[in-house]
N, C-alpha and C. Protein backbone atom coordinates (compact mmCIF):
# COMPACT_ATOMS: atom_id res chain seq x y z
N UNK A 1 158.88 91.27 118.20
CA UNK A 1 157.77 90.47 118.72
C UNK A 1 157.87 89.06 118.14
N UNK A 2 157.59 88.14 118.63
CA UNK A 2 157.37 86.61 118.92
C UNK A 2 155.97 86.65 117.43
N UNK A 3 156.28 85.37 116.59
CA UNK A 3 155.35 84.74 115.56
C UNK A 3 154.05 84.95 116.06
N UNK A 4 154.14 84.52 117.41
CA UNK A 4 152.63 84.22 117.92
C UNK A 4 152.25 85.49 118.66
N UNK A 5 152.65 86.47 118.76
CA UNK A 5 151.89 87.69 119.39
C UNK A 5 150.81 88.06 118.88
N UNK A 6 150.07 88.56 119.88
CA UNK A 6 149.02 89.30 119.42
C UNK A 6 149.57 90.83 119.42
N UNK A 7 149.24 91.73 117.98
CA UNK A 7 149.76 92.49 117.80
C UNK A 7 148.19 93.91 118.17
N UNK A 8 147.22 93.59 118.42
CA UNK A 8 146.31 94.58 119.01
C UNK A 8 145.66 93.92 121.06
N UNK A 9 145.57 94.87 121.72
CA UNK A 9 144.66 94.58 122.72
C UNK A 9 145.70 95.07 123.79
N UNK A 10 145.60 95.13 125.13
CA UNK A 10 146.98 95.09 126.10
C UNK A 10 148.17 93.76 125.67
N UNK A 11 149.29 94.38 125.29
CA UNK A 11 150.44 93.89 125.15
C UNK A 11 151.55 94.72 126.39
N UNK A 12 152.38 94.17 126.23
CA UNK A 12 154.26 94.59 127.13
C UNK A 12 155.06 95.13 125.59
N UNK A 13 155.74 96.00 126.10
CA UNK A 13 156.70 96.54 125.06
C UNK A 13 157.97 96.77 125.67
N UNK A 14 159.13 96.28 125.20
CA UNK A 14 160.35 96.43 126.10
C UNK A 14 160.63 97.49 125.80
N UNK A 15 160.75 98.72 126.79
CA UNK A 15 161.86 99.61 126.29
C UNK A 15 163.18 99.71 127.04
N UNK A 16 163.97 100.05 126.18
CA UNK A 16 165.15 100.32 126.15
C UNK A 16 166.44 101.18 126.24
N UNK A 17 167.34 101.69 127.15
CA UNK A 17 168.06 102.85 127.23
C UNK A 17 169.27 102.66 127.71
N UNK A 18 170.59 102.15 126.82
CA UNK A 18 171.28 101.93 127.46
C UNK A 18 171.42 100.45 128.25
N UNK A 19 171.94 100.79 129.53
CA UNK A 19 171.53 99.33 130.26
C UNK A 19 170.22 98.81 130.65
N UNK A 20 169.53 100.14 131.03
CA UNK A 20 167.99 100.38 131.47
C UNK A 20 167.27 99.48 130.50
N UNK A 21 166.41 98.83 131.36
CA UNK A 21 164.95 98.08 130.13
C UNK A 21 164.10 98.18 131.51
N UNK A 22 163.19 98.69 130.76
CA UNK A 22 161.51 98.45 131.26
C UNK A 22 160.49 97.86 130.59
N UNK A 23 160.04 97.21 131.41
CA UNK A 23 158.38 96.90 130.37
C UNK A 23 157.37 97.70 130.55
N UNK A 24 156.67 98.51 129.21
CA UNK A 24 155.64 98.99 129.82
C UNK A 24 153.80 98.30 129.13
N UNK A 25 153.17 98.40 129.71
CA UNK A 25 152.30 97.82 129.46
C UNK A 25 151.44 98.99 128.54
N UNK A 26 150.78 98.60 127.45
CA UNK A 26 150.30 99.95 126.63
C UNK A 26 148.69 98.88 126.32
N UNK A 27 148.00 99.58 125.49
CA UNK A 27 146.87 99.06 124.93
C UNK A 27 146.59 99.78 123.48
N UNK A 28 146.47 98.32 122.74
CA UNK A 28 147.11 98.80 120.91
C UNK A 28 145.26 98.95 120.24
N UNK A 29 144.69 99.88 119.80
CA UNK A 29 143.62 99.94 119.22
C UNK A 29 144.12 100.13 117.91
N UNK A 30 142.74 99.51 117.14
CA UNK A 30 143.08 99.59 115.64
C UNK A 30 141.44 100.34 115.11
N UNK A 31 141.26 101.20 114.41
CA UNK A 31 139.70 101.09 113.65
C UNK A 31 139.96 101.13 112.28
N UNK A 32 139.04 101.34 111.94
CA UNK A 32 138.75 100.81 110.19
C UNK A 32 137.46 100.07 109.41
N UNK A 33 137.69 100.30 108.45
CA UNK A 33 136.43 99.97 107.68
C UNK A 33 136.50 98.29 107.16
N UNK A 34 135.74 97.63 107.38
CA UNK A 34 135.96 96.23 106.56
C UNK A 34 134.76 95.79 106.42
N UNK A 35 134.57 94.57 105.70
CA UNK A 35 133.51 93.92 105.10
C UNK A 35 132.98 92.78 106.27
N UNK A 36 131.65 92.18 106.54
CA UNK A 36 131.52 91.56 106.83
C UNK A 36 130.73 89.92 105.65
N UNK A 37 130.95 89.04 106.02
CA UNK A 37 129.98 87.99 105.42
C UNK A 37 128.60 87.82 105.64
N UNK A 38 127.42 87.75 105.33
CA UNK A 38 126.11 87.43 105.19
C UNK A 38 126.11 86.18 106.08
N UNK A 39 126.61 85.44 105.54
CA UNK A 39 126.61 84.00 106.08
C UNK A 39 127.98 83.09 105.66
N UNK A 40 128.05 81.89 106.73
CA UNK A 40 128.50 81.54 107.05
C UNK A 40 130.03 81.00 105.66
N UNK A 41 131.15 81.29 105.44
CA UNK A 41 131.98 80.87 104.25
C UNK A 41 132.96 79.68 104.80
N UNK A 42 132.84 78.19 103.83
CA UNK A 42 133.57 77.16 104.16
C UNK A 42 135.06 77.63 103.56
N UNK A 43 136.01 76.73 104.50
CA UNK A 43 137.52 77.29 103.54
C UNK A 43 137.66 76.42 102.27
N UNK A 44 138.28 77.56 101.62
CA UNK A 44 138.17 77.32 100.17
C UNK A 44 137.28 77.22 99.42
N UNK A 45 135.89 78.10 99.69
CA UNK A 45 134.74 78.18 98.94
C UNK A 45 134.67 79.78 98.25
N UNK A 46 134.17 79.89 97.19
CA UNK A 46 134.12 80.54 96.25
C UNK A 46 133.46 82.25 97.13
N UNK A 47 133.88 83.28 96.68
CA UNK A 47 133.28 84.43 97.50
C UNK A 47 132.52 85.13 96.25
């Protein structure tokens, strides 16, 4: 994948077999636990 991909949401994935390539179109979910902020954090300000 390319620097700039987005690596969750509908993406293309080449596959591969031989001479054969297809693209298939998939849809990448992620879940998990994370934190949110209260309010609003400037960059490079203290957490």
């Amino acid at each position: 994948m390319s620097n700039n991909s987005r690596l969750w949401g509908n993406v293309n994935v080449l596959a591969r077999c031989g001479n054969d390539k297809r693209y298939l179109q998939v849809n990448v979910q992620a879940t998990g636990n994370y934190v949110v902020a209260a309010m609003p954090i400037v960059r490079g300000g203290k957490l």
